[in-house]
PDB file of N, CA and C in Angstrom:
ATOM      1  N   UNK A   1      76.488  16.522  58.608  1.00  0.00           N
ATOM      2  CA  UNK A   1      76.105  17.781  59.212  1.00  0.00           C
ATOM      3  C   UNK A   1      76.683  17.894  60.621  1.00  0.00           C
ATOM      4  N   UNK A   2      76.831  16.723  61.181  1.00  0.00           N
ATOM      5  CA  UNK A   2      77.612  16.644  62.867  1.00  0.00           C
ATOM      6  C   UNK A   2      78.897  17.381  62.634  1.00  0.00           C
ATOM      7  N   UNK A   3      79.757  16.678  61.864  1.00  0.00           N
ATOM      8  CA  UNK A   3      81.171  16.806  61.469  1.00  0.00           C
ATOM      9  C   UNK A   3      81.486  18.293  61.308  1.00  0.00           C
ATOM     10  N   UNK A   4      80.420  19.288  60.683  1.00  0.00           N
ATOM     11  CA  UNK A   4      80.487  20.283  60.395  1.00  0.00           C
ATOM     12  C   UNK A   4      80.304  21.455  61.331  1.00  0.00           C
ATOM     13  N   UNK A   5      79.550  20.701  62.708  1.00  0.00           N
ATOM     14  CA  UNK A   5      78.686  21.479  63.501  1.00  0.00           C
ATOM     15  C   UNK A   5      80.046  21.354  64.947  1.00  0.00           C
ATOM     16  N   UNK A   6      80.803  19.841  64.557  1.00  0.00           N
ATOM     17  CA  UNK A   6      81.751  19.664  65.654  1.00  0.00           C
ATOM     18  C   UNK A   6      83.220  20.569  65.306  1.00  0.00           C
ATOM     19  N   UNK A   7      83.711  20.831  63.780  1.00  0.00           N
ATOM     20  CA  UNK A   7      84.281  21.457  62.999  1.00  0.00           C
ATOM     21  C   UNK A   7      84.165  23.336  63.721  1.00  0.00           C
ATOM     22  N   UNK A   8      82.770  23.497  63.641  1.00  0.00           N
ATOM     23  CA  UNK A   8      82.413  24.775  63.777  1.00  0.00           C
ATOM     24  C   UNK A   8      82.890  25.613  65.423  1.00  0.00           C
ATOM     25  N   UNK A   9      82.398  24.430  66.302  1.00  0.00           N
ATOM     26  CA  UNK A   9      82.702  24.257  67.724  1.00  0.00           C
ATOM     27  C   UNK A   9      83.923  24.597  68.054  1.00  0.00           C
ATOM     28  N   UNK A  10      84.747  23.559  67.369  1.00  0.00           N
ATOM     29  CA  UNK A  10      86.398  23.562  67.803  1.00  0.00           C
ATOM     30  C   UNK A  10      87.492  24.683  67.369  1.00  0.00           C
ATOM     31  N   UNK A  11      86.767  25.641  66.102  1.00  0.00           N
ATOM     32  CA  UNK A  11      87.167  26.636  65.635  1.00  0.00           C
ATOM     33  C   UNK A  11      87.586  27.863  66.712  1.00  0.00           C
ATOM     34  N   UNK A  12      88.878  28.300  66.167  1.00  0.00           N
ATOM     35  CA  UNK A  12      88.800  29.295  66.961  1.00  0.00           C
ATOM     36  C   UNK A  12      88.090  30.780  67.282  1.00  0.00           C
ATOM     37  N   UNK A  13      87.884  31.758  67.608  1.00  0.00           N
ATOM     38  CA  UNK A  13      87.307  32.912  67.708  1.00  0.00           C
ATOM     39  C   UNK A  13      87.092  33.743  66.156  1.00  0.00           C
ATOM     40  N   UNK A  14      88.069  33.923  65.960  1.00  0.00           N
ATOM     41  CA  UNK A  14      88.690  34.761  65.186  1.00  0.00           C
ATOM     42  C   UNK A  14      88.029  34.333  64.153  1.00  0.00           C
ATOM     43  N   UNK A  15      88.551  32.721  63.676  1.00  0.00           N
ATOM     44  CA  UNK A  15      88.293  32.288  62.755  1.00  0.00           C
ATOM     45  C   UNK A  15      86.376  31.780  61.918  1.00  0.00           C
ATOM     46  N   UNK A  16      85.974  31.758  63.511  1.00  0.00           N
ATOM     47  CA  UNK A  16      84.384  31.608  63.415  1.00  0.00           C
ATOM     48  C   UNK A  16      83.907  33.321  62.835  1.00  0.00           C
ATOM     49  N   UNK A  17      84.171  34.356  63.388  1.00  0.00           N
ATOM     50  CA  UNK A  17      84.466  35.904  62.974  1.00  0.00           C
ATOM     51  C   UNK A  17      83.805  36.213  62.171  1.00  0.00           C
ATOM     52  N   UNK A  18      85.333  35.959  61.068  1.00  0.00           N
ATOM     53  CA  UNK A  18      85.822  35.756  59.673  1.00  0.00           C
ATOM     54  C   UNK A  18      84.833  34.831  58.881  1.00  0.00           C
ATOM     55  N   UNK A  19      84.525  33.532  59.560  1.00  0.00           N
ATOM     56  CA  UNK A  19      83.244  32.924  58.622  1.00  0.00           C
ATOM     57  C   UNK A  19      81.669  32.953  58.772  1.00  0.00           C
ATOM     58  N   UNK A  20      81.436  34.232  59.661  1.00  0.00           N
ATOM     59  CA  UNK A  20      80.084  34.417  60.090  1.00  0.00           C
ATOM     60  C   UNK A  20      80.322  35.840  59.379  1.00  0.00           C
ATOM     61  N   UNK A  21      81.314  36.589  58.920  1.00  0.00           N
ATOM     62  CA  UNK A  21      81.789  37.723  58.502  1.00  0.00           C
ATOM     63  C   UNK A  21      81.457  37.625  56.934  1.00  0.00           C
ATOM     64  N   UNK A  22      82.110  36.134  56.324  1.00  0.00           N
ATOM     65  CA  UNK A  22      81.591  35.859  54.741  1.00  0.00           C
ATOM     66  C   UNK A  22      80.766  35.672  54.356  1.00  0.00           C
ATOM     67  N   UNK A  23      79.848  34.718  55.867  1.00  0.00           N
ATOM     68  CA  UNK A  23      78.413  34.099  55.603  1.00  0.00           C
ATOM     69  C   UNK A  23      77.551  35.559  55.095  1.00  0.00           C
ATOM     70  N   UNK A  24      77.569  36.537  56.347  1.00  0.00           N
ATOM     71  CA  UNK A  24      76.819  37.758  55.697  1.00  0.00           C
ATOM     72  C   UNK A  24      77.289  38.787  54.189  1.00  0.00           C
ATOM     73  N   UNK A  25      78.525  38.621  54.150  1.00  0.00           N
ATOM     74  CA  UNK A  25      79.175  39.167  52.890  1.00  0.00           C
ATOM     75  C   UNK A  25      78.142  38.657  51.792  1.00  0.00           C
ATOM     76  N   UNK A  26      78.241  37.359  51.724  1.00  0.00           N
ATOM     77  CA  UNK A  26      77.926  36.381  50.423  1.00  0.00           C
ATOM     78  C   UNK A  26      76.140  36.555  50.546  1.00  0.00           C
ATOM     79  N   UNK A  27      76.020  36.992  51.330  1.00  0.00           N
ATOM     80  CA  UNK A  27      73.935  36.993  51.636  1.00  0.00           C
ATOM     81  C   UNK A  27      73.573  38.561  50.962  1.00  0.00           C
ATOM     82  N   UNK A  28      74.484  39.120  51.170  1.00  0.00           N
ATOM     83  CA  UNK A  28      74.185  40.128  50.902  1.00  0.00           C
ATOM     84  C   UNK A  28      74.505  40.727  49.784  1.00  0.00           C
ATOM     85  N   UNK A  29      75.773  40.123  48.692  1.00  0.00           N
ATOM     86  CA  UNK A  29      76.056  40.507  47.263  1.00  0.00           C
ATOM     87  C   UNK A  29      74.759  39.418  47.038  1.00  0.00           C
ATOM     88  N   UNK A  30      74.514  38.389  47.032  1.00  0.00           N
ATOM     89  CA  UNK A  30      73.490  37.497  46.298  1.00  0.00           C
ATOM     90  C   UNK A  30      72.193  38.608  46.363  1.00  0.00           C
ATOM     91  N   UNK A  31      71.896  38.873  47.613  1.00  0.00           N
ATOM     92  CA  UNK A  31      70.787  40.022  47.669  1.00  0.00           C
ATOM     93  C   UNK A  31      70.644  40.663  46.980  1.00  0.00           C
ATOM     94  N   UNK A  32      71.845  41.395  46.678  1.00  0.00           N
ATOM     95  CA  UNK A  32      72.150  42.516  45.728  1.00  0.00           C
ATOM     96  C   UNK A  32      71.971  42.301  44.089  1.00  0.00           C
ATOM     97  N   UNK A  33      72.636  40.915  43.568  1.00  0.00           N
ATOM     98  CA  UNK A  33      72.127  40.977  42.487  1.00  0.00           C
ATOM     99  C   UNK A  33      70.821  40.426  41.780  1.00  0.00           C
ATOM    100  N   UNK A  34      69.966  39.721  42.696  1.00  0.00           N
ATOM    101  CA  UNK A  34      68.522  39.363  42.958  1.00  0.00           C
ATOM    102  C   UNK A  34      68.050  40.572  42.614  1.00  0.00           C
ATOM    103  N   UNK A  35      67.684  41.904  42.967  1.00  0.00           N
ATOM    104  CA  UNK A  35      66.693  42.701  43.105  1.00  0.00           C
ATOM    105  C   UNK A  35      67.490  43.810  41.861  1.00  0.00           C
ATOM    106  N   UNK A  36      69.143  43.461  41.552  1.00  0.00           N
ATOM    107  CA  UNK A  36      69.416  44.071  40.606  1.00  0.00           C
ATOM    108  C   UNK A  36      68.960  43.705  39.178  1.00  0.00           C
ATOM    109  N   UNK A  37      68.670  42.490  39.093  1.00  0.00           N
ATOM    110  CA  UNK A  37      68.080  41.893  38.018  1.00  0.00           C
ATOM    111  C   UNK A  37      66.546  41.982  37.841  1.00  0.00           C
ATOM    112  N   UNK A  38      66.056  41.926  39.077  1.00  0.00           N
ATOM    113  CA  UNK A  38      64.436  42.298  39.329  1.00  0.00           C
ATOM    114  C   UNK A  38      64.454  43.597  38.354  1.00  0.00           C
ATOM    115  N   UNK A  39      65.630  44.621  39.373  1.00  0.00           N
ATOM    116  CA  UNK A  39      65.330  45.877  38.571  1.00  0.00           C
ATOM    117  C   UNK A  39      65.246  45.973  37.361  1.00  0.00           C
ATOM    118  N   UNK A  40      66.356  45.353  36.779  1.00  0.00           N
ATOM    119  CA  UNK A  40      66.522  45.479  35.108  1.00  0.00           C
ATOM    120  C   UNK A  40      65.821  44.718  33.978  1.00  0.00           C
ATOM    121  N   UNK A  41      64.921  44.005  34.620  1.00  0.00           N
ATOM    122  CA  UNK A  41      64.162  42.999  34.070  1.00  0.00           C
ATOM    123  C   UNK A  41      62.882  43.921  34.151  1.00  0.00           C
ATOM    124  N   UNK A  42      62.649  44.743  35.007  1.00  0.00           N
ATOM    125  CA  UNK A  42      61.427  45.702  34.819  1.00  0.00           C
ATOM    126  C   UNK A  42      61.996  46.783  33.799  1.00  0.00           C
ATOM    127  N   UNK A  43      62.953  47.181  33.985  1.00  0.00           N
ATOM    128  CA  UNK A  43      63.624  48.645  33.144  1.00  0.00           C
ATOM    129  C   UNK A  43      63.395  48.168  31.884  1.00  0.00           C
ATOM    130  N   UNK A  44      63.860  46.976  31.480  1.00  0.00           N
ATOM    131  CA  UNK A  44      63.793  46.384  30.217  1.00  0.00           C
ATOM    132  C   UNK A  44      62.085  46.038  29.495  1.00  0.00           C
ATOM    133  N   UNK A  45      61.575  45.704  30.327  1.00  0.00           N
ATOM    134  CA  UNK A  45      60.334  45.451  30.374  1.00  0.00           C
ATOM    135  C   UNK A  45      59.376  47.143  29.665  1.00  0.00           C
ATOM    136  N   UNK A  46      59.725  47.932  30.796  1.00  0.00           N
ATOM    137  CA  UNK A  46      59.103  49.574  30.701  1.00  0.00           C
ATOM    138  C   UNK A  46      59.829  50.041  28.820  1.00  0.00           C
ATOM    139  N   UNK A  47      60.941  49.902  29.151  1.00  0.00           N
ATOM    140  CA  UNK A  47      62.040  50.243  27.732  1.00  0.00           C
ATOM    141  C   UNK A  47      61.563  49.307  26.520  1.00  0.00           C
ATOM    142  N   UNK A  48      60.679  48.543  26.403  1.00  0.00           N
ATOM    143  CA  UNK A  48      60.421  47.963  25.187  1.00  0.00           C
ATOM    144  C   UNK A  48      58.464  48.342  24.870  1.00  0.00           C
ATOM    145  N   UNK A  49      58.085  48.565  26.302  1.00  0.00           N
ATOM    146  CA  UNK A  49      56.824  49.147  25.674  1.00  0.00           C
ATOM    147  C   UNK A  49      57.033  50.676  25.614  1.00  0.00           C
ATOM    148  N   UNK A  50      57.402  50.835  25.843  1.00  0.00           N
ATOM    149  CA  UNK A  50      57.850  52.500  25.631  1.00  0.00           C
ATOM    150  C   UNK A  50      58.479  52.824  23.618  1.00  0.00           C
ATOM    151  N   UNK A  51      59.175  51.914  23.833  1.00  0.00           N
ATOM    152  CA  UNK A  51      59.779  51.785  21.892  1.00  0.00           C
ATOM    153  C   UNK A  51      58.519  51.307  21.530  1.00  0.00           C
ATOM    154  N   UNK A  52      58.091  50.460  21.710  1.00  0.00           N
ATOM    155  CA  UNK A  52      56.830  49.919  20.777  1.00  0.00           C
ATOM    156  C   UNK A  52      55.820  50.715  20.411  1.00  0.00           C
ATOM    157  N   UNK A  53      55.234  51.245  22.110  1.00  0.00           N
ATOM    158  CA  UNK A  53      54.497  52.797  21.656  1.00  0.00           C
ATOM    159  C   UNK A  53      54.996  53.910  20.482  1.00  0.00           C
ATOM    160  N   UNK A  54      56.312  54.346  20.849  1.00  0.00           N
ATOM    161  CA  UNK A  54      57.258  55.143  19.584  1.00  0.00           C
ATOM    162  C   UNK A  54      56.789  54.444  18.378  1.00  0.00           C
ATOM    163  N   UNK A  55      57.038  53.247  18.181  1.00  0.00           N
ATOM    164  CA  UNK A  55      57.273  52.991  16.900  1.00  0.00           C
ATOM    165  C   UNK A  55      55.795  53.198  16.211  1.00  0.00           C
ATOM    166  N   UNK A  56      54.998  52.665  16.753  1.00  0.00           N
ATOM    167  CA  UNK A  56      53.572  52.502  16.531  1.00  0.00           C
ATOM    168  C   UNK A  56      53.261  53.867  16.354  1.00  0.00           C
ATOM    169  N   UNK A  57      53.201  55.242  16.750  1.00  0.00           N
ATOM    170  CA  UNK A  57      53.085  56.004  16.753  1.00  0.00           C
ATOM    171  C   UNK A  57      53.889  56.715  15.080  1.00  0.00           C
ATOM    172  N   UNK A  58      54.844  56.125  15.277  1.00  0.00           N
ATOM    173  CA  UNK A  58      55.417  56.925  14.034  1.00  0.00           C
ATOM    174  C   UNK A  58      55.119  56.324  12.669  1.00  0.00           C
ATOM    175  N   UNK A  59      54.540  55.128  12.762  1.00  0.00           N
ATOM    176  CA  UNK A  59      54.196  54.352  11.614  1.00  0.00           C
ATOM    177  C   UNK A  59      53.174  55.037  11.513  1.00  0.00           C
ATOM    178  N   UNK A  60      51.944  55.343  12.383  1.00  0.00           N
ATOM    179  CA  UNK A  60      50.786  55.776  12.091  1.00  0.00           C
ATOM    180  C   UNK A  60      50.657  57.291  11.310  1.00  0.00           C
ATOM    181  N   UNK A  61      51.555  57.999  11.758  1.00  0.00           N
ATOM    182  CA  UNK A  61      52.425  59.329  11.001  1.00  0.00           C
ATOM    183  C   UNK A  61      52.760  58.706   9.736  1.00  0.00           C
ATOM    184  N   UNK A  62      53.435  58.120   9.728  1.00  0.00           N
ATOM    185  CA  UNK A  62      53.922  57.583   8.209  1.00  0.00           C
ATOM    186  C   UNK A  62      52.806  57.016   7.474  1.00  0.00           C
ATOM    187  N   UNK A  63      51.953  56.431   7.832  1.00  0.00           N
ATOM    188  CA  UNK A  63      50.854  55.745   7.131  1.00  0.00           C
ATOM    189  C   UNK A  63      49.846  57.105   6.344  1.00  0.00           C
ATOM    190  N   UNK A  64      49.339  57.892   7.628  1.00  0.00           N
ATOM    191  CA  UNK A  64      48.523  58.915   7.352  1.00  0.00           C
ATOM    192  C   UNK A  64      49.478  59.937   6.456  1.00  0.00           C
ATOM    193  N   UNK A  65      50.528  60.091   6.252  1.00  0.00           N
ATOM    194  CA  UNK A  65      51.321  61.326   4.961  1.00  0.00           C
ATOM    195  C   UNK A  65      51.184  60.096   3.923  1.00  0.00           C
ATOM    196  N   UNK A  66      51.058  58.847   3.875  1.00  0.00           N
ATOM    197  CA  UNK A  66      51.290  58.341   2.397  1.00  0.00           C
ATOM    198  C   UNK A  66      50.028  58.230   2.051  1.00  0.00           C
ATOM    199  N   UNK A  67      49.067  58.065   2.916  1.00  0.00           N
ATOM    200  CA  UNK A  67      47.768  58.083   2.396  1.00  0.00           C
ATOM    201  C   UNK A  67      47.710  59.135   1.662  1.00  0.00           C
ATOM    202  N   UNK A  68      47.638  60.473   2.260  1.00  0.00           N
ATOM    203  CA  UNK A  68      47.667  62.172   1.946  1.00  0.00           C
ATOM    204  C   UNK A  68      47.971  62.258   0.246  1.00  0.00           C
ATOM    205  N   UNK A  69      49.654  61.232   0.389  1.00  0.00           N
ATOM    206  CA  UNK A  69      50.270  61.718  -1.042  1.00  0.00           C
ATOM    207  C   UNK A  69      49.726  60.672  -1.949  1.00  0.00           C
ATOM    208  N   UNK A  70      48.787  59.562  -1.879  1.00  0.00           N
ATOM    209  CA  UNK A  70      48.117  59.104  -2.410  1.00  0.00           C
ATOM    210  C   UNK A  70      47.061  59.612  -2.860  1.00  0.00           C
ATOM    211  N   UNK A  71      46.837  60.165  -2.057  1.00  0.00           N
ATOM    212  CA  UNK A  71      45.148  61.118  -2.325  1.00  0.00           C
ATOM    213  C   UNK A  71      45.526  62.226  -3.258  1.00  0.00           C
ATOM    214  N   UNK A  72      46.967  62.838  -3.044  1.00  0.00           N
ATOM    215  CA  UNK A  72      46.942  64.243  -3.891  1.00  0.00           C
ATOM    216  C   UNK A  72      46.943  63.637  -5.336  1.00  0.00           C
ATOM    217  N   UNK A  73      48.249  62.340  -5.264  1.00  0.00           N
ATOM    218  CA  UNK A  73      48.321  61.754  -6.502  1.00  0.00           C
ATOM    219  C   UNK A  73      47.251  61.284  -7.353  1.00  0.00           C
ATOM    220  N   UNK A  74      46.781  60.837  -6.609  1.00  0.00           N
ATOM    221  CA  UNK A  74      45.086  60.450  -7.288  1.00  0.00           C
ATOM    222  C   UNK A  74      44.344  62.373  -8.334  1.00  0.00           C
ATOM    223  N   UNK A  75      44.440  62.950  -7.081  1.00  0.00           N
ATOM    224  CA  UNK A  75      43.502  64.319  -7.714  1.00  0.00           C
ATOM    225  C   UNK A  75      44.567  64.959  -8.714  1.00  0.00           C
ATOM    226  N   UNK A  76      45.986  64.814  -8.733  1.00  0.00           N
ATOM    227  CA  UNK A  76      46.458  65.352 -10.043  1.00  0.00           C
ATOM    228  C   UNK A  76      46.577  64.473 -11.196  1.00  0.00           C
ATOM    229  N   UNK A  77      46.315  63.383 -11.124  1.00  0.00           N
ATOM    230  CA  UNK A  77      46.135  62.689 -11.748  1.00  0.00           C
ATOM    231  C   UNK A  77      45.489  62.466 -12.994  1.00  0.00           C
ATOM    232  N   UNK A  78      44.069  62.797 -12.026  1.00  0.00           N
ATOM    233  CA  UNK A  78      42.713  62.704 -12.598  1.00  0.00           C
ATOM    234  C   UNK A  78      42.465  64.137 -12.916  1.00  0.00           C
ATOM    235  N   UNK A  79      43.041  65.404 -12.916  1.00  0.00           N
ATOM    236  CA  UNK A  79      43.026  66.601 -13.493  1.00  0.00           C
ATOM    237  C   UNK A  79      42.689  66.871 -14.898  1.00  0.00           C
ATOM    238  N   UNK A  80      41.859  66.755 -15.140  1.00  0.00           N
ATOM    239  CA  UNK A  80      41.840  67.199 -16.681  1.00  0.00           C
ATOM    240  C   UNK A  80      42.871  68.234 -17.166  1.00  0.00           C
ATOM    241  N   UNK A  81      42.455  69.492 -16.405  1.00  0.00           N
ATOM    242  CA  UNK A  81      43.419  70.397 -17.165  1.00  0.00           C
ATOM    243  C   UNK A  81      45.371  70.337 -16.900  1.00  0.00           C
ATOM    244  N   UNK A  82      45.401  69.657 -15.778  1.00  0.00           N
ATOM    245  CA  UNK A  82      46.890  69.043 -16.044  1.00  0.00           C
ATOM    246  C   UNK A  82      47.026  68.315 -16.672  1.00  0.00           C
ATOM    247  N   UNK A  83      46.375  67.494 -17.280  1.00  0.00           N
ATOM    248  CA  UNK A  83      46.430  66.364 -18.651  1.00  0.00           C
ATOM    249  C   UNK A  83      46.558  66.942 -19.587  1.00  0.00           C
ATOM    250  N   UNK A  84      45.727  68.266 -20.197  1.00  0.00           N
ATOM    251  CA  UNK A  84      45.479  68.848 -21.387  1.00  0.00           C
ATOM    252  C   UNK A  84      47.134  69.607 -21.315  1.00  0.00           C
ATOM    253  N   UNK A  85      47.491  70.126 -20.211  1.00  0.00           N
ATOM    254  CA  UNK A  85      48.928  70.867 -20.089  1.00  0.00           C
ATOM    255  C   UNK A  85      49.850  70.027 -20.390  1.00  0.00           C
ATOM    256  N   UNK A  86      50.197  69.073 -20.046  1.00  0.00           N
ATOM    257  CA  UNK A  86      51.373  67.809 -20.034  1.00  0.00           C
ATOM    258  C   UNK A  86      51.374  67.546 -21.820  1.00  0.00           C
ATOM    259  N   UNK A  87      49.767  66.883 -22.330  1.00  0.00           N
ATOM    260  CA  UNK A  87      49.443  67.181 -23.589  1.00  0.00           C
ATOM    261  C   UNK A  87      50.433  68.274 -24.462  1.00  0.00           C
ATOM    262  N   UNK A  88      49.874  69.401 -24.190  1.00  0.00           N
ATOM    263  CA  UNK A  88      50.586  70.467 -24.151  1.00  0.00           C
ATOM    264  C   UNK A  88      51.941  71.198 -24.770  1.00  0.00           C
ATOM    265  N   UNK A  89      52.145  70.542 -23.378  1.00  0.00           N
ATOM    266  CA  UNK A  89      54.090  70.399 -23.549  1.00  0.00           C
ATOM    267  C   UNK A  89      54.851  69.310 -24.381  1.00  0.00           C
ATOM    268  N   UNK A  90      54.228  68.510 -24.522  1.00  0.00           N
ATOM    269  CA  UNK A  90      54.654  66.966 -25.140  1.00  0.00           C
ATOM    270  C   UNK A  90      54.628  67.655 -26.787  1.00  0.00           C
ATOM    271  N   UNK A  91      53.694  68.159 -27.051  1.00  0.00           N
ATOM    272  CA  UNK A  91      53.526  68.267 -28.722  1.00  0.00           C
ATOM    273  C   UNK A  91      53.782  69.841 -29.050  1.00  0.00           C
ATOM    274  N   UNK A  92      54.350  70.605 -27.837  1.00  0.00           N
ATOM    275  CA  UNK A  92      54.958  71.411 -28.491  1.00  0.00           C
ATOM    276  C   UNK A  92      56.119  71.690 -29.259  1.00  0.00           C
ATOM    277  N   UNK A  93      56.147  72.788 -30.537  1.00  0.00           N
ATOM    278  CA  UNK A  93      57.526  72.886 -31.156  1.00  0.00           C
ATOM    279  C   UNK A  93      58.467  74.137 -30.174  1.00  0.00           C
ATOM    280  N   UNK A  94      57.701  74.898 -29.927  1.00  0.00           N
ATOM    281  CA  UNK A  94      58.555  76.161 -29.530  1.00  0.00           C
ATOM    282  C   UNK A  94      59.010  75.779 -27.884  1.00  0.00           C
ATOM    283  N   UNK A  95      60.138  76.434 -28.015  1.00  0.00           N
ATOM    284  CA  UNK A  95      60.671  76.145 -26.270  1.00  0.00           C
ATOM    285  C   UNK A  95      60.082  77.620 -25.653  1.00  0.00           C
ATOM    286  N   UNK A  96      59.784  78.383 -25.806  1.00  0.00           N
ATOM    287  CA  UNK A  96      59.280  79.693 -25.081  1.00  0.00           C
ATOM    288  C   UNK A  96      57.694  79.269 -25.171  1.00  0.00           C
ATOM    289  N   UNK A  97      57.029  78.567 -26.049  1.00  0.00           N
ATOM    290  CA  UNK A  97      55.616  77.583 -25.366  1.00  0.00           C
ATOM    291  C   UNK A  97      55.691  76.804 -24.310  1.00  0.00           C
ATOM    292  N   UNK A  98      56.543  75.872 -24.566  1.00  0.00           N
ATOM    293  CA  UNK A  98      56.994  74.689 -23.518  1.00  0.00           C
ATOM    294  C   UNK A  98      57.185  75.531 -21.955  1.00  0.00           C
ATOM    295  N   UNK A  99      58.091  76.721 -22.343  1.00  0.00           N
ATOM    296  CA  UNK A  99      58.354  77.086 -20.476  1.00  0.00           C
ATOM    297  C   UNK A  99      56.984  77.957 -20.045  1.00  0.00           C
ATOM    298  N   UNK A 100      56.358  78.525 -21.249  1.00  0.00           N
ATOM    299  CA  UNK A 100      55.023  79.069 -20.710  1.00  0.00           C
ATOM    300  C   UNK A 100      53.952  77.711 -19.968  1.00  0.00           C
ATOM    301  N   UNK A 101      53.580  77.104 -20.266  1.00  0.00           N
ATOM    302  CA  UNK A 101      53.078  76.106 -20.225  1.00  0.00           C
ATOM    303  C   UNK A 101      53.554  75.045 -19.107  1.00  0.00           C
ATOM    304  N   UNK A 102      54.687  74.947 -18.670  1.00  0.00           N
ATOM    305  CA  UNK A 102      55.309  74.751 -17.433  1.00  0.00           C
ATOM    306  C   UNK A 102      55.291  75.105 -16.579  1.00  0.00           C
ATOM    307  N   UNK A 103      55.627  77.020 -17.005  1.00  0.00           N
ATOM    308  CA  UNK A 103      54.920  77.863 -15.918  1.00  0.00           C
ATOM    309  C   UNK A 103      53.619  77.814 -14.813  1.00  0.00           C
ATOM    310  N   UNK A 104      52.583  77.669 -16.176  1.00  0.00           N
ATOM    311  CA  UNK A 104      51.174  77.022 -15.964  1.00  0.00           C
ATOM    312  C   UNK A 104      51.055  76.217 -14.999  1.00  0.00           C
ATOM    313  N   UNK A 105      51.998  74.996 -15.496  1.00  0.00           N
ATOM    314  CA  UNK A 105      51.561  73.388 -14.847  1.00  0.00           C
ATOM    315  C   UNK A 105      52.219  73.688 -13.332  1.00  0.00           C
ATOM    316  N   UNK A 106      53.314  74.261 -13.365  1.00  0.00           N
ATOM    317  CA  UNK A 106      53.630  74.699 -11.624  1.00  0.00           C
ATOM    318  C   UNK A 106      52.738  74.872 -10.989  1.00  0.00           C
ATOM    319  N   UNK A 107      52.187  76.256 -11.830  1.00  0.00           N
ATOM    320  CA  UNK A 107      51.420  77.218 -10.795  1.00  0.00           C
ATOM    321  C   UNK A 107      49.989  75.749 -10.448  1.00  0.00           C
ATOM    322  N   UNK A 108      49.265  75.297 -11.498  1.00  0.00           N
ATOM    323  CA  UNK A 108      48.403  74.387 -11.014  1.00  0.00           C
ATOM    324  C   UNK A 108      48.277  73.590 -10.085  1.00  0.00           C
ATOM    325  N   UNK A 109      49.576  73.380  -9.861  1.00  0.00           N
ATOM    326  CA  UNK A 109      50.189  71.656  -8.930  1.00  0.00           C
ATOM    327  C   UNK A 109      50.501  72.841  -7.667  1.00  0.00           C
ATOM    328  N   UNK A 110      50.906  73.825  -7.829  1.00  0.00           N
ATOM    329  CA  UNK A 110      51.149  74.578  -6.205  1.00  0.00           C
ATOM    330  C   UNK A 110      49.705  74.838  -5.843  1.00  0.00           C
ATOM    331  N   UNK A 111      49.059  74.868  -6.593  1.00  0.00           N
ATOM    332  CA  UNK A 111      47.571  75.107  -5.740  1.00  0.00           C
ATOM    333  C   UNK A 111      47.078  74.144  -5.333  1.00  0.00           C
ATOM    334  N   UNK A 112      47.559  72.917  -5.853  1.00  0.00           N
ATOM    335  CA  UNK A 112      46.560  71.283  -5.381  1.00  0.00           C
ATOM    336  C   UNK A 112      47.814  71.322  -4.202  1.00  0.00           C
ATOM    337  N   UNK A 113      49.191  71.656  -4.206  1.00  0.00           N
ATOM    338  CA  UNK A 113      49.846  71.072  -2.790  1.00  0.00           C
ATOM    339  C   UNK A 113      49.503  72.325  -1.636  1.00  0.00           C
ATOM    340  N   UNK A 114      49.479  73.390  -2.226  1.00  0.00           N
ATOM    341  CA  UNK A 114      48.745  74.804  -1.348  1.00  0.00           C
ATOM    342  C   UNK A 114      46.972  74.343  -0.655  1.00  0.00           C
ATOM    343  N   UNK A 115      46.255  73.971  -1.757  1.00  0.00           N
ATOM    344  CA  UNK A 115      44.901  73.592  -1.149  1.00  0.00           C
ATOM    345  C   UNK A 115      45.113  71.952  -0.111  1.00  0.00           C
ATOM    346  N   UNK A 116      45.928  71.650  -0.154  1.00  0.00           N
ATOM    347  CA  UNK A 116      46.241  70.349   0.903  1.00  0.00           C
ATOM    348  C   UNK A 116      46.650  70.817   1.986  1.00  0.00           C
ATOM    349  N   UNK A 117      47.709  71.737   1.904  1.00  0.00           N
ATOM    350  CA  UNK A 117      47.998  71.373   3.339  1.00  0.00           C
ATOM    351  C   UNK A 117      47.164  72.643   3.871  1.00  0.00           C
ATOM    352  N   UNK A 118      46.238  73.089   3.464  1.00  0.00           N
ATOM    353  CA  UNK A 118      44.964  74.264   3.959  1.00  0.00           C
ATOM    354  C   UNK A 118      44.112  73.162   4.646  1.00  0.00           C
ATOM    355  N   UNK A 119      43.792  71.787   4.018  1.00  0.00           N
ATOM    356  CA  UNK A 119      42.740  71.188   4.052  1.00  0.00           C
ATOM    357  C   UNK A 119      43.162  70.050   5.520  1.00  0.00           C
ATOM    358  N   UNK A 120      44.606  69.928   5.471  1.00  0.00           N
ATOM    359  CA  UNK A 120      45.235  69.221   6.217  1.00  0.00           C
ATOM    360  C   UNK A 120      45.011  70.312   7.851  1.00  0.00           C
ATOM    361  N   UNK A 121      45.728  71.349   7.677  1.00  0.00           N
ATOM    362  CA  UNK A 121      46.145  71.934   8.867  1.00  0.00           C
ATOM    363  C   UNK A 121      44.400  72.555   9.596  1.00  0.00           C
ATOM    364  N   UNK A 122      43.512  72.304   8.919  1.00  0.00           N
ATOM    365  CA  UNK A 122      42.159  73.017   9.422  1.00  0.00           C
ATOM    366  C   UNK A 122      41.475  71.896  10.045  1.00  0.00           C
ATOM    367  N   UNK A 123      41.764  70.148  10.014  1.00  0.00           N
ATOM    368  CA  UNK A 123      41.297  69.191  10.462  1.00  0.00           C
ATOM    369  C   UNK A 123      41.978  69.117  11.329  1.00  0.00           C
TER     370      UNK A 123
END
């Protein structure tokens, strides 16, 4: 540490300057990327609970419509008179029965997806 301090001494003007000139250069990029990493280590931090919230959020959307189409599936399911229709159509001979009877089974199934989303959008 002498050698360095007698080194420093004997230097000329200019040249002491120039290395009290780098000393602060080099203090101050190190500074710089210290608090740049601070930063991005929080950004990153904010940016992954922020997605997680998203995601969580949209699963819960996704969960609650498959429940929904579980539930409708269940009630057409268990329809008697869409059973007796399907019935129906299966053992008919005539094709002008068959599309009457189709007709039917539409119109039935638009009222179970019509009475859902009535039942949906009023909760």
């Amino acid at each position: 540490m002498q050698k360095w301090i007698t080194i420093y001494k004997n230097m000329k003007i200019k040249n002491k300057l120039s290395l009290l000139i780098s000393l602060i250069v080099a203090m101050a990029f190190t500074f710089a990327v210290i608090v740049q990493q601070y930063a991005f280590s929080i950004y990153d931090e904010q940016l992954y609970l922020k997605s997680s919230q998203v995601l969580h959020l949209s699963s819960s959307a996704i969960e609650s419509e498959l429940e929904r189409i579980e539930q409708l599936s269940f009630n057409i399911i268990t329809d008697t008179q869409i059973q007796n229709m399907l019935r129906s159509i299966a053992g008919s001979d005539s094709d002008y029965d068959r599309l009457i009877l189709r007709q039917h089974l539409v119109d039935r199934l638009l009222n179970y997806v019509g009475s859902e989303r009535c039942s949906i959008r009023s909760t």
